[in-house]
N, C-alpha and C. Protein backbone atom coordinates (compact mmCIF):
# COMPACT_ATOMS: atom_id res chain seq x y z
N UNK A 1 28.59 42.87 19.15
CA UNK A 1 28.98 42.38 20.46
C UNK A 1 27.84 42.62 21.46
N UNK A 2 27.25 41.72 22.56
CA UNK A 2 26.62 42.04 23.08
C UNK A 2 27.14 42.23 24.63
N UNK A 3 26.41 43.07 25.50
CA UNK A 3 26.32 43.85 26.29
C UNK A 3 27.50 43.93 27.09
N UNK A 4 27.49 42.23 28.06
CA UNK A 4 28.04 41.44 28.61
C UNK A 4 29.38 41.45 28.24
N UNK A 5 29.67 40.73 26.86
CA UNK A 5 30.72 40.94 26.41
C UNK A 5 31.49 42.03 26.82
N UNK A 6 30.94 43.00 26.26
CA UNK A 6 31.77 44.60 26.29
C UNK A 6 31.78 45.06 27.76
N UNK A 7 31.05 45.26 28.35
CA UNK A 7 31.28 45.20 29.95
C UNK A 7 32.54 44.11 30.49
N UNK A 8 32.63 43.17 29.89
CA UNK A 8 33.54 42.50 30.70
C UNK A 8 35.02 42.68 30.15
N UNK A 9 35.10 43.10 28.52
CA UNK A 9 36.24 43.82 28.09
C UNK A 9 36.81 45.31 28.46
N UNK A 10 35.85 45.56 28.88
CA UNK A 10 36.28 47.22 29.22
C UNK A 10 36.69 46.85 30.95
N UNK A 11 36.50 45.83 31.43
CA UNK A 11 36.48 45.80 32.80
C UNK A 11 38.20 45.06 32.61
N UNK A 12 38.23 44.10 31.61
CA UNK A 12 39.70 43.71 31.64
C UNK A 12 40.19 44.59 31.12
N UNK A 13 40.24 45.27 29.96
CA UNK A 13 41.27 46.78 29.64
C UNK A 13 41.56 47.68 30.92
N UNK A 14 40.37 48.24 32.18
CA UNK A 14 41.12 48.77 33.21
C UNK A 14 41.80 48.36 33.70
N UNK A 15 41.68 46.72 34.39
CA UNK A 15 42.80 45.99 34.79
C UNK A 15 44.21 46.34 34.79
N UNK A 16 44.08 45.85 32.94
CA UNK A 16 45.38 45.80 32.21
C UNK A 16 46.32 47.33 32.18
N UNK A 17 45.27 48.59 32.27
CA UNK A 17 46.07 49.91 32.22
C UNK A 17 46.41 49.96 33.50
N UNK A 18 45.51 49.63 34.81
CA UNK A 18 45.93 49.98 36.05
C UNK A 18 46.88 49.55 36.47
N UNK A 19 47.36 48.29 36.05
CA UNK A 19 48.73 47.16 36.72
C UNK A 19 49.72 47.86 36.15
N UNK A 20 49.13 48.21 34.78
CA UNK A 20 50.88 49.04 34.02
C UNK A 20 51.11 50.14 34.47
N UNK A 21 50.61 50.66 35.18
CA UNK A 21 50.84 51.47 36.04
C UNK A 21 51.20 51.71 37.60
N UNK A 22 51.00 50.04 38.00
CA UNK A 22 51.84 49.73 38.72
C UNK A 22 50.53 50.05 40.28
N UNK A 23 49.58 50.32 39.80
CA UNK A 23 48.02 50.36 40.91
C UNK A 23 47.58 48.29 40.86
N UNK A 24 47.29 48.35 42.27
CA UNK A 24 46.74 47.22 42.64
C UNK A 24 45.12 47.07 42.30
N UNK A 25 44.61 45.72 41.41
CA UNK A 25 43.16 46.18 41.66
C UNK A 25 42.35 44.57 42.12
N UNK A 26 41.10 45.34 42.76
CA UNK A 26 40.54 44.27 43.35
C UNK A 26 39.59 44.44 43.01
N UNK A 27 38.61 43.02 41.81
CA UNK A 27 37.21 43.12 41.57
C UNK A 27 36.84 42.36 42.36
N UNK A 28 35.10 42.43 42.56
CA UNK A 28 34.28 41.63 43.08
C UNK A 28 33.06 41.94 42.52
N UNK A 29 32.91 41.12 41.87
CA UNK A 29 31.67 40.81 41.05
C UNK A 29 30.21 40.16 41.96
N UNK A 30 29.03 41.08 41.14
CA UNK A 30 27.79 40.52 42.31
C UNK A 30 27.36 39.58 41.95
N UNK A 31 26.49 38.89 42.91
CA UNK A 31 25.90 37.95 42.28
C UNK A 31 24.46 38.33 42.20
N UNK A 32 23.83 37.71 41.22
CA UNK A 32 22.98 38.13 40.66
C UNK A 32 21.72 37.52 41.53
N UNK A 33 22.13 36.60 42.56
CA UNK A 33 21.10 36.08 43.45
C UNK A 33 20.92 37.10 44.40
N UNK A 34 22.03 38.05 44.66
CA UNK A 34 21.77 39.27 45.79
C UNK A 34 21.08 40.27 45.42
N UNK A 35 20.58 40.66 44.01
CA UNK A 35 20.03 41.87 43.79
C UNK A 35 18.66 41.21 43.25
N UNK A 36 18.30 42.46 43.79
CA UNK A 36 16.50 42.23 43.59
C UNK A 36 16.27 42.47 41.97
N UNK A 37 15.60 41.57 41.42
CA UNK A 37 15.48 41.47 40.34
C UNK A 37 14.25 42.81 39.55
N UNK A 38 13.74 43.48 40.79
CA UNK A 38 12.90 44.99 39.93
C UNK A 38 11.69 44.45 39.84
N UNK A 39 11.25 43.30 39.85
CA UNK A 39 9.89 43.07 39.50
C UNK A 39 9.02 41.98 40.66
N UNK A 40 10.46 41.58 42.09
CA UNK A 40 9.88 40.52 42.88
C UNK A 40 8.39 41.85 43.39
N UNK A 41 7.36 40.71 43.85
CA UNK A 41 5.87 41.58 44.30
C UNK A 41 5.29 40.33 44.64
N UNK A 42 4.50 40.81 45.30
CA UNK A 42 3.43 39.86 46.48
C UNK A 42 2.19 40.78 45.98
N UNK A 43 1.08 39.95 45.18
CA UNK A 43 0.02 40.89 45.47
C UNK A 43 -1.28 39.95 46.04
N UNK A 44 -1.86 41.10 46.78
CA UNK A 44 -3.27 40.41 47.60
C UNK A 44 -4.32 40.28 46.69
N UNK A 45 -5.14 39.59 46.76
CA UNK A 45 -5.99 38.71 45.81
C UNK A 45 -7.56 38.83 46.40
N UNK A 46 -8.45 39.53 45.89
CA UNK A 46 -9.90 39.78 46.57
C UNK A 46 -10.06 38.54 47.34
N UNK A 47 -9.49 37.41 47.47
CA UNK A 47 -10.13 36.08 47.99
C UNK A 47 -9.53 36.03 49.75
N UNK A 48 -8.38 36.93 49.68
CA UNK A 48 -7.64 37.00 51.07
C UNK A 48 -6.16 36.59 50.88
N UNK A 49 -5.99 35.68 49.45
CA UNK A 49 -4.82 35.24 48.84
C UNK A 49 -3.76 36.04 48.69
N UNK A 50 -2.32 35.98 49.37
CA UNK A 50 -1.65 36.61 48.75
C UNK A 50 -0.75 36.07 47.46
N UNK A 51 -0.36 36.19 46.33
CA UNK A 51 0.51 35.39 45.45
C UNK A 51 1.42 36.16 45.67
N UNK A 52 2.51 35.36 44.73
CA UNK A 52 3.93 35.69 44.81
C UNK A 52 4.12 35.87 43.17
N UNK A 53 4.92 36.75 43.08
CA UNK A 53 5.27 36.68 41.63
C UNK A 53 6.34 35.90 41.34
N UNK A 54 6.77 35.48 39.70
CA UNK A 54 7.90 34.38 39.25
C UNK A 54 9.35 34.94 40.01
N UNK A 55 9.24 36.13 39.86
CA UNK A 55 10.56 37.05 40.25
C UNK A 55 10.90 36.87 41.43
N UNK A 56 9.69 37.32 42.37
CA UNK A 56 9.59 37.01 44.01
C UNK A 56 9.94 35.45 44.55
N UNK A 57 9.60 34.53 43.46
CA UNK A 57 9.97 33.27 43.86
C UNK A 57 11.44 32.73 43.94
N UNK A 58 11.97 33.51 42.74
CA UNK A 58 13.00 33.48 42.32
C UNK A 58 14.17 34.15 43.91
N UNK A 59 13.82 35.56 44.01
CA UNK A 59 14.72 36.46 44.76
C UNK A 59 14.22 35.84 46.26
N UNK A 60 13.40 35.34 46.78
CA UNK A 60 13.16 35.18 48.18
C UNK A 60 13.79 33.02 48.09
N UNK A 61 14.22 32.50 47.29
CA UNK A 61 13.49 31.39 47.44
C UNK A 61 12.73 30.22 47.63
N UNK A 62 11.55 30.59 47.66
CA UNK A 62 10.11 30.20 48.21
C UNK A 62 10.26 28.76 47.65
N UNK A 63 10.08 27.69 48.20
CA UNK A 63 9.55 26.09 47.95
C UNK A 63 8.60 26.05 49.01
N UNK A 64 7.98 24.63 48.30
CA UNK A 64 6.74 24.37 49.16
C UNK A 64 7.41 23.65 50.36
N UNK A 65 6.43 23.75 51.17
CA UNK A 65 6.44 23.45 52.88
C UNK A 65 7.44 24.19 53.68
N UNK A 66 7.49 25.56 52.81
CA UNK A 66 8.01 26.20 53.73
C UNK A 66 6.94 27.31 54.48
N UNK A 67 6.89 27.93 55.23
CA UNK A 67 6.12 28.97 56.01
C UNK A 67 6.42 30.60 55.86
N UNK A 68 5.47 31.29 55.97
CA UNK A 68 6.13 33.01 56.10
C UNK A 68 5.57 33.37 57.27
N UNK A 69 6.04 34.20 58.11
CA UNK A 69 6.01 34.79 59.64
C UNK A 69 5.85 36.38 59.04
N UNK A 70 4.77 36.63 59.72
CA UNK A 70 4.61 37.98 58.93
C UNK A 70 4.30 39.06 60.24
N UNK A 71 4.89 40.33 60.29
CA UNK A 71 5.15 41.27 61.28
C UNK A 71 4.81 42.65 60.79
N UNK A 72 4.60 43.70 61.99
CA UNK A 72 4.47 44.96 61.20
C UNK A 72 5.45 45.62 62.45
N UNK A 73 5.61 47.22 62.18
CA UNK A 73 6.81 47.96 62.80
C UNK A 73 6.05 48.45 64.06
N UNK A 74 5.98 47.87 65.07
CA UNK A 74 5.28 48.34 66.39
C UNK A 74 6.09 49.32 66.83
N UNK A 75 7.24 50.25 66.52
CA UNK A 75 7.77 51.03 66.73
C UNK A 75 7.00 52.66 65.60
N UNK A 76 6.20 52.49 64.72
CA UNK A 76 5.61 53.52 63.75
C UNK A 76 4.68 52.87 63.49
N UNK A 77 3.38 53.42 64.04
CA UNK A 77 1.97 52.90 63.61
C UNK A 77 1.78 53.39 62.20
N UNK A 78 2.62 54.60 61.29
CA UNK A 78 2.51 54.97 60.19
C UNK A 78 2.81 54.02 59.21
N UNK A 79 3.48 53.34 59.26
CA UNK A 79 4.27 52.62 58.41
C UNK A 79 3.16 51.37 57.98
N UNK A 80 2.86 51.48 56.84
CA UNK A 80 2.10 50.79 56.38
C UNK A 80 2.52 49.37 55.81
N UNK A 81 3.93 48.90 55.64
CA UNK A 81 4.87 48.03 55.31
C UNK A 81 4.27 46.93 55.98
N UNK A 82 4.43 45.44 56.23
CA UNK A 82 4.75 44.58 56.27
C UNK A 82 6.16 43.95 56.05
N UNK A 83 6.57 42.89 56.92
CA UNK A 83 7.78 42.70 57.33
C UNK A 83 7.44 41.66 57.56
N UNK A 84 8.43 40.25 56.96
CA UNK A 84 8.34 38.66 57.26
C UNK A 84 9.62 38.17 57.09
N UNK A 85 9.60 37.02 57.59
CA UNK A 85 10.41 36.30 57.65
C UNK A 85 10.10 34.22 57.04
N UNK A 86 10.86 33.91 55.90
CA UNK A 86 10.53 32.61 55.97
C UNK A 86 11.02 31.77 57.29
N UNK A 87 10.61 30.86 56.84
CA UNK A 87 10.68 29.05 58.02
C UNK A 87 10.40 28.45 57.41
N UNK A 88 11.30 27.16 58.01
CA UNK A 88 11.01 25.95 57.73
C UNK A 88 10.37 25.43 58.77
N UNK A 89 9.55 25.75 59.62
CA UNK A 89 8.63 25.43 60.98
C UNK A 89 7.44 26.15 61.00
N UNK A 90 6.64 25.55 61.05
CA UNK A 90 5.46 26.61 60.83
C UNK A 90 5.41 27.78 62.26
N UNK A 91 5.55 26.76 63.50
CA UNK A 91 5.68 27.78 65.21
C UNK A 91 4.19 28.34 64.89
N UNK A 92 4.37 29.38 66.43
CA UNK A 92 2.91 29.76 66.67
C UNK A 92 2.06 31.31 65.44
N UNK A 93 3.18 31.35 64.46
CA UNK A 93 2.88 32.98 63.91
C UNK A 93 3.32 32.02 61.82
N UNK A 94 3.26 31.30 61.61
CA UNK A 94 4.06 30.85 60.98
C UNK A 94 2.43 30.63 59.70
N UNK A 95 2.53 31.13 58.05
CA UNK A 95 1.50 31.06 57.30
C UNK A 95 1.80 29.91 56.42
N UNK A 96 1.26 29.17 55.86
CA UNK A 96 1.59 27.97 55.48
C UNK A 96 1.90 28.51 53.48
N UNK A 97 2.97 28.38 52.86
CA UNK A 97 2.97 28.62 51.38
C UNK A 97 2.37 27.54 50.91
N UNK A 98 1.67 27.87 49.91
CA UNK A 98 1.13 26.98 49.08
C UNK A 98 1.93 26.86 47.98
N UNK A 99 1.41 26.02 46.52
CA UNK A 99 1.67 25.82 45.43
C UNK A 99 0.38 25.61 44.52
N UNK A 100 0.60 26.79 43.72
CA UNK A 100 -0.50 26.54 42.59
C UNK A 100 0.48 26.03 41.25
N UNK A 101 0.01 25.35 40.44
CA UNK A 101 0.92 25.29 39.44
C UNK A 101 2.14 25.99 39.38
N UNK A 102 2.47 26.31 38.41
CA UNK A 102 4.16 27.01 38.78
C UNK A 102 4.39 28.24 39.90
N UNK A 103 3.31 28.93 40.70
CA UNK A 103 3.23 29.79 41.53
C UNK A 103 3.12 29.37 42.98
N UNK A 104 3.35 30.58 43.56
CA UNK A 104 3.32 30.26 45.24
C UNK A 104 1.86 31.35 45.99
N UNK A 105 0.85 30.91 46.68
CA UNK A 105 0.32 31.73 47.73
C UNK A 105 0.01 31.68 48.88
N UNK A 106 -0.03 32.51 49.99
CA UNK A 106 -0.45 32.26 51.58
C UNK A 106 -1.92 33.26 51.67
N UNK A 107 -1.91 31.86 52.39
CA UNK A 107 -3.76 32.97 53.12
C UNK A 107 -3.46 33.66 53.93
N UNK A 108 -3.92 34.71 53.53
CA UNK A 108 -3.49 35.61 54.36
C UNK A 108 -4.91 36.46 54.69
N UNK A 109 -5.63 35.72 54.56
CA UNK A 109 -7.23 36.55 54.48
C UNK A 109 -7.67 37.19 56.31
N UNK A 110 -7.32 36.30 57.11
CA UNK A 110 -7.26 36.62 58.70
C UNK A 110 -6.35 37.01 59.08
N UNK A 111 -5.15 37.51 58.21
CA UNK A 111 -4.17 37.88 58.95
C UNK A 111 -4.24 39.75 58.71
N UNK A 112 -5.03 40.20 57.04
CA UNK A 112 -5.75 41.34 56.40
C UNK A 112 -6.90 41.88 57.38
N UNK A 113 -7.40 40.81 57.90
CA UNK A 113 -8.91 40.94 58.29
C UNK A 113 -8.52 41.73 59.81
N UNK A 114 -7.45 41.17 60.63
CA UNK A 114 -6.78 41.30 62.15
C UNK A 114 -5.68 42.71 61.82
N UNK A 115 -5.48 43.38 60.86
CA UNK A 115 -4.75 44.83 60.51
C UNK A 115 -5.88 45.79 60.08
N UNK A 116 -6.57 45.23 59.30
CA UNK A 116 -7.59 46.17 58.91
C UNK A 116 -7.02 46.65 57.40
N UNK A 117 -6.14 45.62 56.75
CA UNK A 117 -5.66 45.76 55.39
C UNK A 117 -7.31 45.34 54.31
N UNK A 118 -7.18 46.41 53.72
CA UNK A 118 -8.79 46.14 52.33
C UNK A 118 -8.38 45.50 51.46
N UNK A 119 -8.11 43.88 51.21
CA UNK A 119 -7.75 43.04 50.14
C UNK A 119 -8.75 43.43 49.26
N UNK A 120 -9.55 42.86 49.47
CA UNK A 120 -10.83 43.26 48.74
C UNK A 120 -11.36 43.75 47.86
N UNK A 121 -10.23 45.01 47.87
CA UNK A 121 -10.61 46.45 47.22
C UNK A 121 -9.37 45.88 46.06
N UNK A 122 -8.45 44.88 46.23
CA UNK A 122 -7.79 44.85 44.76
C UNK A 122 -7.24 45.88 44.04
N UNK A 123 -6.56 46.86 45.05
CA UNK A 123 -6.06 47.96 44.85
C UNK A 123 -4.50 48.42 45.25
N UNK A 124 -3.85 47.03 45.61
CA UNK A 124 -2.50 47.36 46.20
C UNK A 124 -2.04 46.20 45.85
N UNK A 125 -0.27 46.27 45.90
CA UNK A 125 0.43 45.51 45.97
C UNK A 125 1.39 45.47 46.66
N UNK A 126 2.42 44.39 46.95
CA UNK A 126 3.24 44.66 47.74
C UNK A 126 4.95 44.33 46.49
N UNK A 127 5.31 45.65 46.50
CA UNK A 127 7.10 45.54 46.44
C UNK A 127 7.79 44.63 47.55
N UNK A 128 8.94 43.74 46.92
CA UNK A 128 9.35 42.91 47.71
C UNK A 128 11.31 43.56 47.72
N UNK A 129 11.33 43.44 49.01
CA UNK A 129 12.68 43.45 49.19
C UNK A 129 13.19 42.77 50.23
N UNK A 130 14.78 42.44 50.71
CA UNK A 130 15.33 41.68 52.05
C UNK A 130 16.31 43.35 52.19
N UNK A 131 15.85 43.18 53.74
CA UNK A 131 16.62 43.84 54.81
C UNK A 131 17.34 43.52 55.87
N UNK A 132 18.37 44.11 56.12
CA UNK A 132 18.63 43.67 57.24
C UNK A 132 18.37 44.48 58.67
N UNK A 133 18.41 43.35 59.68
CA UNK A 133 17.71 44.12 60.28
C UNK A 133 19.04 43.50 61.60
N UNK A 134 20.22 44.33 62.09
CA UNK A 134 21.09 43.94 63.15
C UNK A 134 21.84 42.50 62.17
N UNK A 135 21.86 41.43 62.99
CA UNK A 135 22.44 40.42 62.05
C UNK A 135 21.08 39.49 60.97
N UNK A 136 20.44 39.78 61.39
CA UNK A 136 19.04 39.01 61.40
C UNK A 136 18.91 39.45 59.57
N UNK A 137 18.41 38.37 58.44
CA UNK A 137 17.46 39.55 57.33
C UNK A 137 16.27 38.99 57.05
N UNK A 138 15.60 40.33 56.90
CA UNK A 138 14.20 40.11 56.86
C UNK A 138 13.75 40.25 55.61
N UNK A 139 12.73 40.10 55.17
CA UNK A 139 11.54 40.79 53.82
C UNK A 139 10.90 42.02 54.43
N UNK A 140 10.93 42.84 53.16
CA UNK A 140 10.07 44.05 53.64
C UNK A 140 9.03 43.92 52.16
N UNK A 141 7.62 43.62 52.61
CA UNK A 141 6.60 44.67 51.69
C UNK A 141 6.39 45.66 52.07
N UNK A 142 6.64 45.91 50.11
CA UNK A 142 6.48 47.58 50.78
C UNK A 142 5.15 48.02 49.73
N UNK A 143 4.29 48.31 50.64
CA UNK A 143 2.55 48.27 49.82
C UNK A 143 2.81 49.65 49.06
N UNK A 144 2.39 49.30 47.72
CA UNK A 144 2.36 50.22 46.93
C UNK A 144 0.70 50.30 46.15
N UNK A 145 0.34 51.33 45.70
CA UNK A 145 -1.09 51.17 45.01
C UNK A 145 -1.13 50.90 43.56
N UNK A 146 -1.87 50.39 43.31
CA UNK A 146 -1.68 49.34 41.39
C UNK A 146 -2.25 50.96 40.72
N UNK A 147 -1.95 50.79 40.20
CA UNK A 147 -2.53 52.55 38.89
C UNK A 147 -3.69 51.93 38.03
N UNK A 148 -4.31 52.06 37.98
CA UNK A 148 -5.53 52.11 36.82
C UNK A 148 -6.47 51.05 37.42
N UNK A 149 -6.28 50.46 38.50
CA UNK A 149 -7.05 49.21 39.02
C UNK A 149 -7.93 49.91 40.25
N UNK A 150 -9.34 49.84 39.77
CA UNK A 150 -10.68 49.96 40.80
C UNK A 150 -11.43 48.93 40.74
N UNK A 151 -11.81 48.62 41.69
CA UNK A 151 -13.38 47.96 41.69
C UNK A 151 -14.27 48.46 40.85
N UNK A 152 -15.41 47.37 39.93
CA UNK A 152 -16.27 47.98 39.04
C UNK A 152 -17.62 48.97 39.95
N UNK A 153 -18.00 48.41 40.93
CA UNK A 153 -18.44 49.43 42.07
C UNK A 153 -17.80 50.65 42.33
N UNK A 154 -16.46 50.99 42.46
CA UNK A 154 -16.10 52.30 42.54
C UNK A 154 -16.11 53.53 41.29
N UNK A 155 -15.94 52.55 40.34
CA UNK A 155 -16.24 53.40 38.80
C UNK A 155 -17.70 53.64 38.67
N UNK A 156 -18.64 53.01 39.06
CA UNK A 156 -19.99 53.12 38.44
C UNK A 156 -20.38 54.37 39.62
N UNK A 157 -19.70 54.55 40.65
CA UNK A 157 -20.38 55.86 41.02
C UNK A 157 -20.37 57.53 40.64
């Protein structure tokens, strides 16, 4: 039997003991479009490029001609995160998504260059998640550092 299966039998056997017992029950099952799939990521690209991963395309869903609005927490200069929002309008803050073959990226090379983020260095990535933020939800990257990835300049010293 696989996984699914048995999860969903053991979920009708509680049912079935709880009613005979005369307890009310109420499921609600997730959907699988609400949870972050563990692997959505945005990573920056020595060129200024950011890509999107299959996952990220999947959990945010990114099509072309849409835009990302990208923000940081002017309330904690610590916070190294990034924070966006899609559109369907590009407006005055608005990055244009591209399409590479089956993938998505935004230039983001002047937007790195105006934070003082080191694309360059090909040493970070960004974890992707949605937050909410009041009624509003947002994306949060959340920059994490890649493990075993240097520049061949930083090894040769």
């Amino acid at each position: 039997m696989n996984i699914w299966f048995q999860l969903k039998l053991h979920v009708y056997l509680q049912c079935v003991i709880a009613k005979k017992r005369g307890a009310m029950v109420t499921l609600r099952f997730h959907k699988l479009s609400d949870i972050n799939p563990g692997r959505a990521k945005a990573t920056p690209h020595r060129t200024g490029k950011t890509g999107f991963s299959g996952e990220a395309i999947t959990y945010l869903g990114i099509k072309e001609g849409m835009y990302l609005r990208v923000a940081s927490n002017e309330d904690d200069p610590n916070d190294e995160n990034l924070y966006g929002a899609l559109s369907a309008e590009q407006g005055d803050d608005g990055l244009r998504i591209c399409k590479a073959g089956r993938y998505y990226y935004v230039n983001t090379r002047g937007l790195y260059d105006q934070i003082g983020f080191d694309y360059a260095a090909g040493k970070y990535t960004f974890d992707i998640s949605k937050i909410k933020i009041g009624d509003e939800e947002y994306i949060k990257f959340t920059k994490r550092p890649l493990k075993g990835r240097a520049r061949k300049e930083d090894t040769d010293k």
